[in-house]
Protein backbone atom coordinates (compact mmCIF):
# COMPACT_ATOMS: atom_id res chain seq x y z
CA UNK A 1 -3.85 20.07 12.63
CA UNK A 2 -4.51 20.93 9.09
CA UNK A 3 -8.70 21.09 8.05
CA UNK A 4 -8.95 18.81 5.36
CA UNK A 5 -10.83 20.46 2.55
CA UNK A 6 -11.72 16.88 0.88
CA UNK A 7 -12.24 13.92 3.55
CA UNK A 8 -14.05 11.46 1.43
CA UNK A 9 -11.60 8.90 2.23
CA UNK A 10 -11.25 9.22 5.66
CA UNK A 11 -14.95 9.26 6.17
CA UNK A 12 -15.33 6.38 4.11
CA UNK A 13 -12.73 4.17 5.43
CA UNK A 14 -14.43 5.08 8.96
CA UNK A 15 -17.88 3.63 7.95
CA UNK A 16 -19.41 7.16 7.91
CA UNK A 17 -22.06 8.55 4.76
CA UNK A 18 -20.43 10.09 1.76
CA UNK A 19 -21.92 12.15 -0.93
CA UNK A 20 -19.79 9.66 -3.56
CA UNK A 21 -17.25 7.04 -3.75
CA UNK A 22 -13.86 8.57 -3.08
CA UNK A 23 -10.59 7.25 -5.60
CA UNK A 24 -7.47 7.15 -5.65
CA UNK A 25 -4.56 4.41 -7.52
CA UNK A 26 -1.89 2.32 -6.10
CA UNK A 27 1.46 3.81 -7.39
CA UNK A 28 -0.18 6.58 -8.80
CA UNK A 29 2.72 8.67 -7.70
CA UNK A 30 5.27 7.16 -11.01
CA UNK A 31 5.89 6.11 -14.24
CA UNK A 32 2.48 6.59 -15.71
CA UNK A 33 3.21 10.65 -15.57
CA UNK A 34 5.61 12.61 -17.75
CA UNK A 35 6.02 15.02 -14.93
CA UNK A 36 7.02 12.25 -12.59
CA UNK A 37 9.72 10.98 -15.42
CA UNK A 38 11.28 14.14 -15.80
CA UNK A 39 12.45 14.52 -12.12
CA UNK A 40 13.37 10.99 -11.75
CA UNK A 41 15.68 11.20 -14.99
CA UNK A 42 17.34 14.13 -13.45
CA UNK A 43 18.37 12.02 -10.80
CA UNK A 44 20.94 8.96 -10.16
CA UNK A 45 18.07 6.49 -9.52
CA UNK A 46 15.43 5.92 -7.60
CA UNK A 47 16.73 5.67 -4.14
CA UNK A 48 17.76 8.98 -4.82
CA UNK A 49 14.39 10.11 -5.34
CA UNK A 50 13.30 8.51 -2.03
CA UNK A 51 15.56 9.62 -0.05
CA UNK A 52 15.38 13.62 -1.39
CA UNK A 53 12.46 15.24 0.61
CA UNK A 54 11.17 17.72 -1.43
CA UNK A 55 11.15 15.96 -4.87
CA UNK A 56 9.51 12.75 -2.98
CA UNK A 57 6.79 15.44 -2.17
CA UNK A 58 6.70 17.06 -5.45
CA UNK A 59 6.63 13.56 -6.61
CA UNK A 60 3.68 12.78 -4.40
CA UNK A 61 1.44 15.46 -5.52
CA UNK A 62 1.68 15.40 -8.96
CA UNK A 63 -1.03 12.95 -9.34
CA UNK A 64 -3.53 15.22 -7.13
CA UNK A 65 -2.77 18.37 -9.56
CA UNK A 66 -3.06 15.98 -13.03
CA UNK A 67 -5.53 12.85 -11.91
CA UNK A 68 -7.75 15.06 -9.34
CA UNK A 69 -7.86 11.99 -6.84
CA UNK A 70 -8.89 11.79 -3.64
CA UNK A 71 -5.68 11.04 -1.96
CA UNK A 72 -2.07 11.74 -1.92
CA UNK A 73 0.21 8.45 -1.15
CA UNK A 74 3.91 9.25 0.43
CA UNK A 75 6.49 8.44 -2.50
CA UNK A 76 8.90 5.90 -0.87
CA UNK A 77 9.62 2.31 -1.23
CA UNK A 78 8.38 -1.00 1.35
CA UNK A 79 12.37 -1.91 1.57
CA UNK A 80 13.30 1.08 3.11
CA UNK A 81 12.55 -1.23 6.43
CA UNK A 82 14.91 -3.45 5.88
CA UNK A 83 17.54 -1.07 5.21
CA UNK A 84 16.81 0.93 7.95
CA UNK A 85 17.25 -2.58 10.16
CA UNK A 86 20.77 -3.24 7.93
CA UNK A 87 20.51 -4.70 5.22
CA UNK A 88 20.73 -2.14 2.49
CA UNK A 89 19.39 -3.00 -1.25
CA UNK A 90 19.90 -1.61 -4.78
CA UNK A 91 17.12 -0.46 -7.08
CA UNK A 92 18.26 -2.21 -10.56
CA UNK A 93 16.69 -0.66 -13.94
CA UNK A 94 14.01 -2.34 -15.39
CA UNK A 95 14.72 -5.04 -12.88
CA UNK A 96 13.54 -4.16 -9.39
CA UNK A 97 15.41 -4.49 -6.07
CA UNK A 98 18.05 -6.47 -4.94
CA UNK A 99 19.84 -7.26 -2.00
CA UNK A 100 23.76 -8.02 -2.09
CA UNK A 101 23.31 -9.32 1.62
CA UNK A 102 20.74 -11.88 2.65
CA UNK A 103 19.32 -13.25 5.53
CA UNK A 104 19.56 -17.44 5.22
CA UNK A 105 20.75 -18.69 8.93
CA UNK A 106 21.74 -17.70 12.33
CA UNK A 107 24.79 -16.17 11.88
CA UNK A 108 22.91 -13.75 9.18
CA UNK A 109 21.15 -12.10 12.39
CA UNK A 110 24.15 -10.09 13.34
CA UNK A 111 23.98 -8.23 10.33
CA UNK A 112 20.37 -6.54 11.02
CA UNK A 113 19.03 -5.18 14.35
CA UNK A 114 15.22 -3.92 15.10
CA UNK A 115 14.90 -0.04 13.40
CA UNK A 116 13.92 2.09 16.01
CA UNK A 117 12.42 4.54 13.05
CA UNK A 118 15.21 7.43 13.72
CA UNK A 119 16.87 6.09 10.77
CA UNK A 120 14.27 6.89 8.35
CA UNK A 121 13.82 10.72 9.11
CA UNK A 122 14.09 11.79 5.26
CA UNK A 123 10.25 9.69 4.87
CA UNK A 124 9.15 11.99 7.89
CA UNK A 125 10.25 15.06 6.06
CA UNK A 126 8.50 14.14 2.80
CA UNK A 127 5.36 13.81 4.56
CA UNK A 128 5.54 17.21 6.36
CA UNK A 129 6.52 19.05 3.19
CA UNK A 130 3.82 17.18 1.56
CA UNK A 131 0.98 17.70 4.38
CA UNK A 132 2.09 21.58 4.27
CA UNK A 133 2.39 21.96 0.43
CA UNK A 134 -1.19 20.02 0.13
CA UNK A 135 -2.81 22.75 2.65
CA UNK A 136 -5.28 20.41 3.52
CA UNK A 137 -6.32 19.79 -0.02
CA UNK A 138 -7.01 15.92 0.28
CA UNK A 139 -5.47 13.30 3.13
CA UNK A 140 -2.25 11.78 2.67
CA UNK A 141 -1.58 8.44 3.07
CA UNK A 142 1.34 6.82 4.86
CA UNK A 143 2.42 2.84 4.22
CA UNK A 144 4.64 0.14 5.17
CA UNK A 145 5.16 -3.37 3.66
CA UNK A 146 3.57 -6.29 5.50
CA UNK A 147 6.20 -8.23 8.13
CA UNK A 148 5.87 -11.82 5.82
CA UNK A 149 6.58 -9.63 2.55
CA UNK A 150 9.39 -7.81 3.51
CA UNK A 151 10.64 -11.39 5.20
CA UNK A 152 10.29 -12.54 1.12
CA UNK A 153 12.41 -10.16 0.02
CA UNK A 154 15.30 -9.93 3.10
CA UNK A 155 15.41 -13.55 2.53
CA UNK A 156 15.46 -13.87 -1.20
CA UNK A 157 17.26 -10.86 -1.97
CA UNK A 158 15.02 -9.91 -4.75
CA UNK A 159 12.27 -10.22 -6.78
CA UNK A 160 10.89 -13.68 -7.37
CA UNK A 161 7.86 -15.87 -8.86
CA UNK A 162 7.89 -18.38 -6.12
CA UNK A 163 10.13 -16.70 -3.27
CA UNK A 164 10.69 -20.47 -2.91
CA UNK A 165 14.14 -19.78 -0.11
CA UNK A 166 11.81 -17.79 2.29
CA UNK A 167 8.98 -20.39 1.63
CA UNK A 168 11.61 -22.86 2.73
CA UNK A 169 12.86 -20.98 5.79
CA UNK A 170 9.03 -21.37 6.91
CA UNK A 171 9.37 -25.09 6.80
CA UNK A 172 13.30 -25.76 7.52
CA UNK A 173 14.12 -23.27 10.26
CA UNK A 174 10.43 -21.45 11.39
CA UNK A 175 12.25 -20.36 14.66
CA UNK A 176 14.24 -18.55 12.58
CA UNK A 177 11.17 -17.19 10.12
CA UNK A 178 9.67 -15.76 13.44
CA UNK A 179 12.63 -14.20 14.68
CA UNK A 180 12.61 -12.42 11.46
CA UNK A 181 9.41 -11.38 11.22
CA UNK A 182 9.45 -10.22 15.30
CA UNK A 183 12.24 -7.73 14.38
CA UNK A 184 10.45 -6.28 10.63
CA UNK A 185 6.73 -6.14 13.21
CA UNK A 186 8.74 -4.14 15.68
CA UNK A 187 10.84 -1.91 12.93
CA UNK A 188 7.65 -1.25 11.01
CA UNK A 189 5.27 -0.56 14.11
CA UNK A 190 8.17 2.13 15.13
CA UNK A 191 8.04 3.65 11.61
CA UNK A 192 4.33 3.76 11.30
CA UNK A 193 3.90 5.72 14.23
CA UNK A 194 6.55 8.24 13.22
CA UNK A 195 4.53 8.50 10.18
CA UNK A 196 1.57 9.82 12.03
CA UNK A 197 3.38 11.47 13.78
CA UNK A 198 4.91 13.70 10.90
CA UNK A 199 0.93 13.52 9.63
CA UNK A 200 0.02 10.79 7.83
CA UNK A 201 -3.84 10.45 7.85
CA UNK A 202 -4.41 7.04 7.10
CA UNK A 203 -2.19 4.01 6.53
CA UNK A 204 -1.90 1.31 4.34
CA UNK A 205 -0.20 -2.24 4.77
CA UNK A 206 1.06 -3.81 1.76
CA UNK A 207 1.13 -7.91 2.02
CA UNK A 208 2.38 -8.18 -1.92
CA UNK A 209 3.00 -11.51 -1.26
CA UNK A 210 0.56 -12.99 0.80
CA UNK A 211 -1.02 -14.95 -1.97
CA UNK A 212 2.13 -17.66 -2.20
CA UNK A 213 1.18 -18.73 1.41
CA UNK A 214 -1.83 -21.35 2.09
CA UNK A 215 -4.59 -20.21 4.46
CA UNK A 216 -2.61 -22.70 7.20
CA UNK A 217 0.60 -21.05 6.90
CA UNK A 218 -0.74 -17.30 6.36
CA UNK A 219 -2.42 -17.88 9.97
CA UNK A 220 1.08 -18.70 10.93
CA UNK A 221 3.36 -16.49 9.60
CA UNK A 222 1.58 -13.87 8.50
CA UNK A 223 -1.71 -12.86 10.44
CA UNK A 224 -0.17 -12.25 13.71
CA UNK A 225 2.46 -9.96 12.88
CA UNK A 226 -0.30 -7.82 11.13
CA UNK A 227 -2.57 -8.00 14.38
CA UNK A 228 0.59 -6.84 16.07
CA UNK A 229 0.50 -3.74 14.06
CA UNK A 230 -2.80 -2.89 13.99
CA UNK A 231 -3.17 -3.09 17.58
CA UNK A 232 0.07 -0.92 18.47
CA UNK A 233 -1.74 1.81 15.91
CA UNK A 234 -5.09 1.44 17.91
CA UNK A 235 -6.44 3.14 14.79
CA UNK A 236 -5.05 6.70 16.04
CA UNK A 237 -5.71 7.12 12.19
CA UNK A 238 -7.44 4.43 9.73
CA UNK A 239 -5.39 1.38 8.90
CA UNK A 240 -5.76 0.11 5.44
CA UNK A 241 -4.63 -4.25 5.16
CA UNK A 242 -3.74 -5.20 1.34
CA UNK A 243 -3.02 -9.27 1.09
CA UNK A 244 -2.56 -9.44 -2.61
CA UNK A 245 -3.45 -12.68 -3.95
CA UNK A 246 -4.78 -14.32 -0.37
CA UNK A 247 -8.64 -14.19 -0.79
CA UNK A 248 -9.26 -16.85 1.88
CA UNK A 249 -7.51 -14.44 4.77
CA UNK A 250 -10.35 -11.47 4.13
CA UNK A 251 -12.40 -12.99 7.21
CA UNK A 252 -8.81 -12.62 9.48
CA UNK A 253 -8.24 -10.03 8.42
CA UNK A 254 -11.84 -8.51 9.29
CA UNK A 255 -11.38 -9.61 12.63
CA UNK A 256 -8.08 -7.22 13.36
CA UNK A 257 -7.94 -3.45 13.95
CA UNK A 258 -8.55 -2.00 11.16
CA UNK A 259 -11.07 -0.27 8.97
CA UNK A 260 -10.40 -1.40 5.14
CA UNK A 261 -9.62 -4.20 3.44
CA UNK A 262 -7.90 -4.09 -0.12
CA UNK A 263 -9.01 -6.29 -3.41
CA UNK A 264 -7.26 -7.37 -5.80
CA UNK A 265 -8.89 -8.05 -9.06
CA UNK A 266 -9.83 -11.71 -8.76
CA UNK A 267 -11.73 -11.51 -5.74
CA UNK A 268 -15.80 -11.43 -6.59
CA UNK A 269 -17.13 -7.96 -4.70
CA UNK A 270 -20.39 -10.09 -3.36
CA UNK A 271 -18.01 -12.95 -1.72
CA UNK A 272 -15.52 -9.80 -0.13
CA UNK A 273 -18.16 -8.65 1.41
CA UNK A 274 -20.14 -11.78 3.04
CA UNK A 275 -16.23 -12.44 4.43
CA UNK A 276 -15.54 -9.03 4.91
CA UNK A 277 -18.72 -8.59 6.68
CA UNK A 278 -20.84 -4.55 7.28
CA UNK A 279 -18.04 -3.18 9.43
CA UNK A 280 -15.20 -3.21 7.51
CA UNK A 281 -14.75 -0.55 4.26
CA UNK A 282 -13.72 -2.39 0.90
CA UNK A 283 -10.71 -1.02 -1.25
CA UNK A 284 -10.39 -2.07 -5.00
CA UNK A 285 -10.72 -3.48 -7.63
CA UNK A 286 -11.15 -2.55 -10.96
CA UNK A 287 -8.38 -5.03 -12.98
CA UNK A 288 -5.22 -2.38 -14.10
CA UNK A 289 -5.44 -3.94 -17.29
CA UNK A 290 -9.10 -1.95 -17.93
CA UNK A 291 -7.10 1.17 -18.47
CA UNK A 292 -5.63 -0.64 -21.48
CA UNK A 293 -9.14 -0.86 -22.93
CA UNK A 294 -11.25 2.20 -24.90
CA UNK A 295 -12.84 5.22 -22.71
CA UNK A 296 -16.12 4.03 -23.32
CA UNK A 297 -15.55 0.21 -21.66
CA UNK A 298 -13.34 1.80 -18.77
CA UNK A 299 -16.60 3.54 -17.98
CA UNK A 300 -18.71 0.54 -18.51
CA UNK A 301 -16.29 -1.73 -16.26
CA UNK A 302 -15.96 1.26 -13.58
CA UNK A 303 -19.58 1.94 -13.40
CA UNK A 304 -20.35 -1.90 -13.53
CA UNK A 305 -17.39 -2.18 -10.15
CA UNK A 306 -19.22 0.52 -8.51
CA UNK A 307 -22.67 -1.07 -8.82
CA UNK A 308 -21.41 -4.01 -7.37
CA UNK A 309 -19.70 -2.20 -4.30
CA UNK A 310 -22.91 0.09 -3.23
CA UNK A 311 -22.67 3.53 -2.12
CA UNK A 312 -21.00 2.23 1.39
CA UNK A 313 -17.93 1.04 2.66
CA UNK A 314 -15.92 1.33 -0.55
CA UNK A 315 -13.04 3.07 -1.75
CA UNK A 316 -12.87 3.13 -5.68
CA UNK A 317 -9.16 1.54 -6.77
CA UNK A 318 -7.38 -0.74 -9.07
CA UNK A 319 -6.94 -4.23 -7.86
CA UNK A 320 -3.07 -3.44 -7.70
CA UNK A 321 -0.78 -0.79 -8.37
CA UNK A 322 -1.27 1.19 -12.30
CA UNK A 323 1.15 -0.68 -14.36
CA UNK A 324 3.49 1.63 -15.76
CA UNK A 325 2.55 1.86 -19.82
CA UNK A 326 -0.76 3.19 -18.72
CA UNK A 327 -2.01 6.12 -20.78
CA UNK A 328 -2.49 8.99 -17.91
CA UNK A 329 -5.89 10.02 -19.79
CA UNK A 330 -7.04 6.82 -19.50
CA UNK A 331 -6.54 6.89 -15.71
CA UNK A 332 -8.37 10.38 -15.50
CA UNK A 333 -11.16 8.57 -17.04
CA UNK A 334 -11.42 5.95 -14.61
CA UNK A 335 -11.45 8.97 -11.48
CA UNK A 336 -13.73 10.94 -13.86
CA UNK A 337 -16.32 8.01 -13.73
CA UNK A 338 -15.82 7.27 -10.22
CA UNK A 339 -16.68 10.61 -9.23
CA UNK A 340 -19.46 11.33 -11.46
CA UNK A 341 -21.26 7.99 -10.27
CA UNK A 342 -24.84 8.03 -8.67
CA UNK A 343 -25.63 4.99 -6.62
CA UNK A 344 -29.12 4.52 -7.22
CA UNK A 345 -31.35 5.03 -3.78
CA UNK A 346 -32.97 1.94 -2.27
């Protein structure tokens, strides 16, 4: 067991006093960095990348040595889950993922089986070269796509606005939808726990999609195969849920095992936290498009975000991932402000 040097973020997602707000970015690990450019150009494509230990960890560090945040997150990709259960994808430039197989009805099933995690051993490798090359310096932080997400894109095949066939497999064949999601919950649980296992030190579930669901159908098909996971982890380390776009879940999700919920930008911090209620750590949400604006209002809109939050229960992020044409200095400003911050003492 490695002595962490810098456990802001563990001791904030657990409730417990800091001496400041601890930060780190969605997909900091990527296409905002020259450094990360260079050794992804040097490669075939991304999957490449992913599935190469050692770069995904020199990948995954980069952002500690050149942003100075709080956190390392694993390089690696939510649809390595459904690979690992079958159905393999393609990584398209400047067009995302997509999947040559689907799933769409019965018969589909006997293309995919549950993952028992085995089959993703080059993740576990990253994060042991990464826990050993970051000596402790800051926590690293493991993820998995959400069940109902990873259902969008299996079902899909790629990357859509409305993900209107899954939506439709919720309605036409929901036996079906919840076999689906059974086998991801049971993949992904598997995987998570290898994570920690190689030494991820907190976790993060990412519910991308979420937000095209109603409140009524997000109950359904989404909320239980997230309690499923947290209670398998039993918060062996701290679990971090992310349901972009699906304010009305934040009091479910309060209710499950975990210790933070993530923001996205369009959530009011006041309303998070009446839903979110005092036991649960908030995650977010400065809007990615501030780090288009001039230093002076990305310090003005960070300080303002961290006023709102209150020197408890919060971990200083964007609302969603850094897009990629973000000037890296104007990131370092946003971490410079967040860590310079004084709450003011009641």
């Amino acid at each position: 067991m490695i002595d962490l040097k810098n456990d802001l973020l563990l001791r904030a997602a657990k409730g417990e006093d800091v001496e400041r707000t601890p930060v780190w970015l969605m997909r900091q690990a990527g296409r905002i960095l020259p450094e990360y450019r260079a050794v992804r150009n040097s490669l075939s494509g991304f999957k490449e990348l992913v599935e190469t230990p050692h770069l995904a960890a020199e990948v995954t560090i980069q952002p500690v040595d050149i942003l100075d945040v709080d956190a390392a997150i694993i390089f690696s990709d939510i649809l390595v889950i459904p690979e690992a259960m079958g159905l393999t994808y393609e990584m398209i430039e400047k067009k995302g993922p997509y999947f040559p197989s689907t799933i769409e009805s019965e018969a589909d099933f006997s293309k995919i089986r549950v993952a028992t995690g085995d089959e993703l051993q080059y993740v576990y490798d990253a994060i042991e070269l990464t826990i050993k090359e970051l000596d402790g310096r800051v926590p690293l932080i493991g993820f998995a796509g959400a069940p109902f997400t990873i259902l969008c894109y299996m079902v899909e095949g790629q990357g859509s606005k409305t993900f209107s066939k899954a939506r439709k497999m919720l309605w036409a064949r929901p036996d079906l939808a919840h076999r689906l999601l059974d086998m991801i919950t049971e993949s992904t649980i598997a995987y998570l726990k290898r994570q920690i296992d190689a030494g991820a030190q907190l976790l993060q579930i990412f519910d991308s999609w979420a937000g095209i669901l109603s409140a009524e159908q997000y109950r359904v098909f989404g909320i239980p195969y997230l309690e499923r996971i947290c209670r398998a982890i039993d918060l062996k380390v701290p679990v971090t849920l992310f349901a972009k776009g699906a304010h009305f879940s934040i009091r479910d999700l309060a209710l499950l095992e975990c210790n933070t919920i993530g923001l996205d930008w369009n959530m009011p911090i006041n309303l998070a936290r009446q839903m979110a209620g005092p036991q649960r750590t908030l995650q977010g949400n400065l809007d990615p498009t501030t780090l288009y604006a001039s230093g002076k209002d990305i310090v003005k809109q960070t300080e303002k975000m961290l006023a709102e939050f209150g020197p408890n229960r919060h971990i200083a992020n964007l609302g969603h991932g850094v897009y990629p044409d973000t000037n890296p200095e104007m990131v370092k400003i946003f971490v410079e402000t967040v860590k310079a911050y004084k709450h003011e003492k009641k």
